[in-house]
N, C-alpha and C. Protein backbone atom coordinates (compact mmCIF):
# COMPACT_ATOMS: atom_id res chain seq x y z
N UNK A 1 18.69 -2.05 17.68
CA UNK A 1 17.62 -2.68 16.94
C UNK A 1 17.41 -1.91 15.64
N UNK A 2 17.27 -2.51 14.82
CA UNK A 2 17.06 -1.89 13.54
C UNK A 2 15.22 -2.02 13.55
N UNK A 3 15.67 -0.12 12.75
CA UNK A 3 14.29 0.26 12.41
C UNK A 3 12.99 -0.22 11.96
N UNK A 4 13.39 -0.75 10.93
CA UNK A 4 12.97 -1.76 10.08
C UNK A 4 11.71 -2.84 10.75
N UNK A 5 12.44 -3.07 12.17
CA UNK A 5 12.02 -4.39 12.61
C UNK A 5 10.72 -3.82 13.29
N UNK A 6 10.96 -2.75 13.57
CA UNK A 6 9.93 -1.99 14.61
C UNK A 6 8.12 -2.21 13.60
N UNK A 7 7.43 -2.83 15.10
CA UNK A 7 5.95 -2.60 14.68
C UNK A 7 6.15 -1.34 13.67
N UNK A 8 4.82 -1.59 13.55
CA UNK A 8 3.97 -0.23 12.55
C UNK A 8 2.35 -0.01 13.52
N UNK A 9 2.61 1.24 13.85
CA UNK A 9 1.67 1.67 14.44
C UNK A 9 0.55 2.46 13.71
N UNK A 10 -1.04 1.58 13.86
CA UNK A 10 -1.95 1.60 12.80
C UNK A 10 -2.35 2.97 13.83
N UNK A 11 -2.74 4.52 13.16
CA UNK A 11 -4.26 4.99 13.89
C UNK A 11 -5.24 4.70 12.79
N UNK A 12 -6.09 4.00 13.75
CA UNK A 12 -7.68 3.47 13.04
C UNK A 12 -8.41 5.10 12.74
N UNK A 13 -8.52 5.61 13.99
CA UNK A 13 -9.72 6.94 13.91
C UNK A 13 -9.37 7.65 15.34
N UNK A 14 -10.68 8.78 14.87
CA UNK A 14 -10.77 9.11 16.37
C UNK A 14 -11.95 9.70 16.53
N UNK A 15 -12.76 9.37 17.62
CA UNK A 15 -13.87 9.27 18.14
C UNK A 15 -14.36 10.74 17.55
N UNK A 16 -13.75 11.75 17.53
CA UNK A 16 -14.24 13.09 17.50
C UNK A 16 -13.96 13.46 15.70
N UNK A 17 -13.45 12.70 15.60
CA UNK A 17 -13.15 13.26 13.62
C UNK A 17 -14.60 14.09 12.99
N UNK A 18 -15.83 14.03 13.35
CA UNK A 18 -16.61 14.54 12.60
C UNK A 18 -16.75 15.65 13.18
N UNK A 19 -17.33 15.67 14.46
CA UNK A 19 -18.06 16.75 15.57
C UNK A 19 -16.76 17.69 15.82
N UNK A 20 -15.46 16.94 15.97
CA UNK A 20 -14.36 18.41 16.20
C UNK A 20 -13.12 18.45 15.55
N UNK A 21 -13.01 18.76 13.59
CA UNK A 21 -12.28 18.20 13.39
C UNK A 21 -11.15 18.71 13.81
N UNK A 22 -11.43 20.20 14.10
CA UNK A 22 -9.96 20.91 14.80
C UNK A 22 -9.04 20.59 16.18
N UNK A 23 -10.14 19.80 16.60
CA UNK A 23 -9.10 19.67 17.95
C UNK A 23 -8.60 18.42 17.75
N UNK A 24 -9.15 17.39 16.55
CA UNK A 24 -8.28 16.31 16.25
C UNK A 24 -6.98 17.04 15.76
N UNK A 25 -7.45 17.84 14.33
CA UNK A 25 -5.84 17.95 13.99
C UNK A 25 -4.91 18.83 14.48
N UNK A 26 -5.37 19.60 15.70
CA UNK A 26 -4.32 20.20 16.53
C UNK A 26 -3.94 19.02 17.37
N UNK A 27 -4.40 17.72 17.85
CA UNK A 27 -3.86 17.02 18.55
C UNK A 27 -2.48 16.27 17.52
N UNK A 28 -2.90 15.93 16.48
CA UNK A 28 -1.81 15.35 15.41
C UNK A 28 -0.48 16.21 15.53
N UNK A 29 -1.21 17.64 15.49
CA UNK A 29 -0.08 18.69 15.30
C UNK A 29 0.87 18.18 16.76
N UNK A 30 0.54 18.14 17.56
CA UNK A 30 1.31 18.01 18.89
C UNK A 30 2.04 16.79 18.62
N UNK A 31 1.72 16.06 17.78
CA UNK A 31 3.43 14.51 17.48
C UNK A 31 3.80 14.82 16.06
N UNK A 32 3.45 15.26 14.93
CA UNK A 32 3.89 15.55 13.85
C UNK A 32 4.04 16.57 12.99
N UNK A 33 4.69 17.10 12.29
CA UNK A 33 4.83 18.55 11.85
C UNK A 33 3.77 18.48 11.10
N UNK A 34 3.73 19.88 10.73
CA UNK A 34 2.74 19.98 10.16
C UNK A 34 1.86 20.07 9.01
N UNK A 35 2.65 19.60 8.16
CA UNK A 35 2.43 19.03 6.86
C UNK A 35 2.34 17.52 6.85
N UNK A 36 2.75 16.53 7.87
CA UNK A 36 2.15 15.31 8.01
C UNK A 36 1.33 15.53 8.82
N UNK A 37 0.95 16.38 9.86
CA UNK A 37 -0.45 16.24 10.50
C UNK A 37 -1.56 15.92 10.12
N UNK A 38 -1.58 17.23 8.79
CA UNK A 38 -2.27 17.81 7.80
C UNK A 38 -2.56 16.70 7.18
N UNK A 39 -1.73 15.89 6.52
CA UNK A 39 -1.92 14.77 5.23
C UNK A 39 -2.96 13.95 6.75
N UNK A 40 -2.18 13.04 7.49
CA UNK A 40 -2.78 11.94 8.52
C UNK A 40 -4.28 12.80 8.66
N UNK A 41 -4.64 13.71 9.15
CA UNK A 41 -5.50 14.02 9.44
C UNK A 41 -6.52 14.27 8.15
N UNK A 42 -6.28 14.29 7.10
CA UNK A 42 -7.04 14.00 5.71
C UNK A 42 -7.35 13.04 5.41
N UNK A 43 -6.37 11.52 5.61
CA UNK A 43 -6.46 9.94 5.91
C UNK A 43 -7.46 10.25 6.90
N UNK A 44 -7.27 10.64 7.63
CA UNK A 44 -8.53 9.90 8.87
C UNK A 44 -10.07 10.48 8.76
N UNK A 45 -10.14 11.87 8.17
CA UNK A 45 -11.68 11.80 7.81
C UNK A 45 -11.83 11.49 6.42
N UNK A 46 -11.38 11.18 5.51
CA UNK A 46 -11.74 10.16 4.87
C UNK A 46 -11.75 8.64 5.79
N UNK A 47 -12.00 8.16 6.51
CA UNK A 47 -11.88 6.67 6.71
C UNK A 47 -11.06 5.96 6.41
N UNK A 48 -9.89 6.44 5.81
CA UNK A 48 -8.78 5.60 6.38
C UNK A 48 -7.82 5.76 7.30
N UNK A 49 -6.80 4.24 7.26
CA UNK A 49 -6.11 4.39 8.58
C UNK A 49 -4.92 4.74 8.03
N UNK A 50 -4.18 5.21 9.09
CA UNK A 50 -2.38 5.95 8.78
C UNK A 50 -1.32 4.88 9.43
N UNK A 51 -1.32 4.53 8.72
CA UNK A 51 0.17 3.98 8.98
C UNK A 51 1.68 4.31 9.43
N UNK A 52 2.14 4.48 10.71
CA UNK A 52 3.50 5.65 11.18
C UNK A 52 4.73 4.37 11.63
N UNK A 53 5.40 4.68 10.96
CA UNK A 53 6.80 3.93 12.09
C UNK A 53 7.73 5.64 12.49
N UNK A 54 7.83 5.15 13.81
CA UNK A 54 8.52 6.02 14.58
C UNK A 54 9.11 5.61 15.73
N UNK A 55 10.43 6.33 15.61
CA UNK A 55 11.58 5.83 16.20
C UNK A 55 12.09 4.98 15.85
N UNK A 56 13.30 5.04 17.16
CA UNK A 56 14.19 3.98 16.88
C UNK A 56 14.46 2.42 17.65
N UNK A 57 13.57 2.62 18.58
CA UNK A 57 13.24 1.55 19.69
C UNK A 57 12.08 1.49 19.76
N UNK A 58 11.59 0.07 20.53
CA UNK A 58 10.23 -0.02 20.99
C UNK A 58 9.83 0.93 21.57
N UNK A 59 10.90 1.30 22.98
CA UNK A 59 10.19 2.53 23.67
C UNK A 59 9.62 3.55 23.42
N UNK A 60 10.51 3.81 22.02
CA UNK A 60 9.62 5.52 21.26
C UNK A 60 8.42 4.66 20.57
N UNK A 61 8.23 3.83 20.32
CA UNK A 61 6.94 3.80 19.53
C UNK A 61 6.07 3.82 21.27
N UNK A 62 6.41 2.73 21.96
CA UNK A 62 5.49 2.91 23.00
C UNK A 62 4.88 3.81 23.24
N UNK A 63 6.04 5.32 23.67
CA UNK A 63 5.64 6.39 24.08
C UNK A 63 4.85 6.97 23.04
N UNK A 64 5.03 6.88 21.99
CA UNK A 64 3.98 7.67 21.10
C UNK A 64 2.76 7.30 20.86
N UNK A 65 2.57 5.82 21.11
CA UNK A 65 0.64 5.05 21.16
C UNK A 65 0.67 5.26 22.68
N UNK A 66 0.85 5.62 23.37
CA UNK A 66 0.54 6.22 25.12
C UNK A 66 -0.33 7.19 24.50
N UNK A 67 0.95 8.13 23.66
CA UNK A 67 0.44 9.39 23.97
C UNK A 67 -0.65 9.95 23.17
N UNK A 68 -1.12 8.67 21.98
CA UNK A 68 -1.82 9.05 21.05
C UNK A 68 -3.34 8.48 21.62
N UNK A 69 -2.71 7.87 22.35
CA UNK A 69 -4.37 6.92 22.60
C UNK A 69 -4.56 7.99 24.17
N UNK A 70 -3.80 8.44 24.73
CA UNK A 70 -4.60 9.75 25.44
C UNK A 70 -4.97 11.04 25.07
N UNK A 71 -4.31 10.93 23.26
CA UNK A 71 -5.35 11.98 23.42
C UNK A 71 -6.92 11.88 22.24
N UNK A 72 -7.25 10.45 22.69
CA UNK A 72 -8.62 10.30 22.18
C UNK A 72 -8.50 9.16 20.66
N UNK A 73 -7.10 9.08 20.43
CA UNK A 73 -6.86 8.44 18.92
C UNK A 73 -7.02 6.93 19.29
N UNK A 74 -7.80 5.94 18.35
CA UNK A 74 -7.67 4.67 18.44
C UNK A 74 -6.61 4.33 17.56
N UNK A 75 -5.59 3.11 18.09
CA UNK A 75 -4.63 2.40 17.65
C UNK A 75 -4.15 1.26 17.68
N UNK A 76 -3.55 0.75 16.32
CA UNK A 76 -3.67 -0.72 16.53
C UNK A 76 -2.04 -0.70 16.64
N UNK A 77 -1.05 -1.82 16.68
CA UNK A 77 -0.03 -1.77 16.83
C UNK A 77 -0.23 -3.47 15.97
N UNK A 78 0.73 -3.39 14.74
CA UNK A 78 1.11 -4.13 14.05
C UNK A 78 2.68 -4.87 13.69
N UNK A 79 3.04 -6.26 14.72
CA UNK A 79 4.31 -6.78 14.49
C UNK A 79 4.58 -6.90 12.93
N UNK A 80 6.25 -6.92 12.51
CA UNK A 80 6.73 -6.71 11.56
C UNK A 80 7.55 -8.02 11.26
């Protein structure tokens, strides 16, 4: 499957962005290095949303809105 075709996985926010912003962006840190953590996690307390394509199959995006929405992140998942 080409990349291309793959959703785009929206994070809206996350519940804790004001009250803890550190344990949001150590959670970012745990799927993205850390200079995109850093940026996404600047998008999100400003109020906006981040936009990620990742991987190369559905399955990796799957696994990565699993793993984002356990750890507290809201996400939308947008067909392409």
């Amino acid at each position: 499957m080409n990349s291309s075709k793959l959703p785009i996985l929206t994070i809206k926010t996350h519940p804790d962005i004001a009250r803890r912003p550190k344990s949001v962006l150590n959670a970012l840190n745990i799927f993205f290095p850390a200079d995109t953590a850093t940026q996404y996690f600047l998008m999100l307390e400003k109020g906006n949303t981040v936009d990620v394509q990742f991987g190369k199959t559905q399955s990796d995006l799957a696994i990565l809105r699993r793993n984002l929405q356990g750890q507290g992140f809201i996400i939308e998942v947008i067909p392409q």
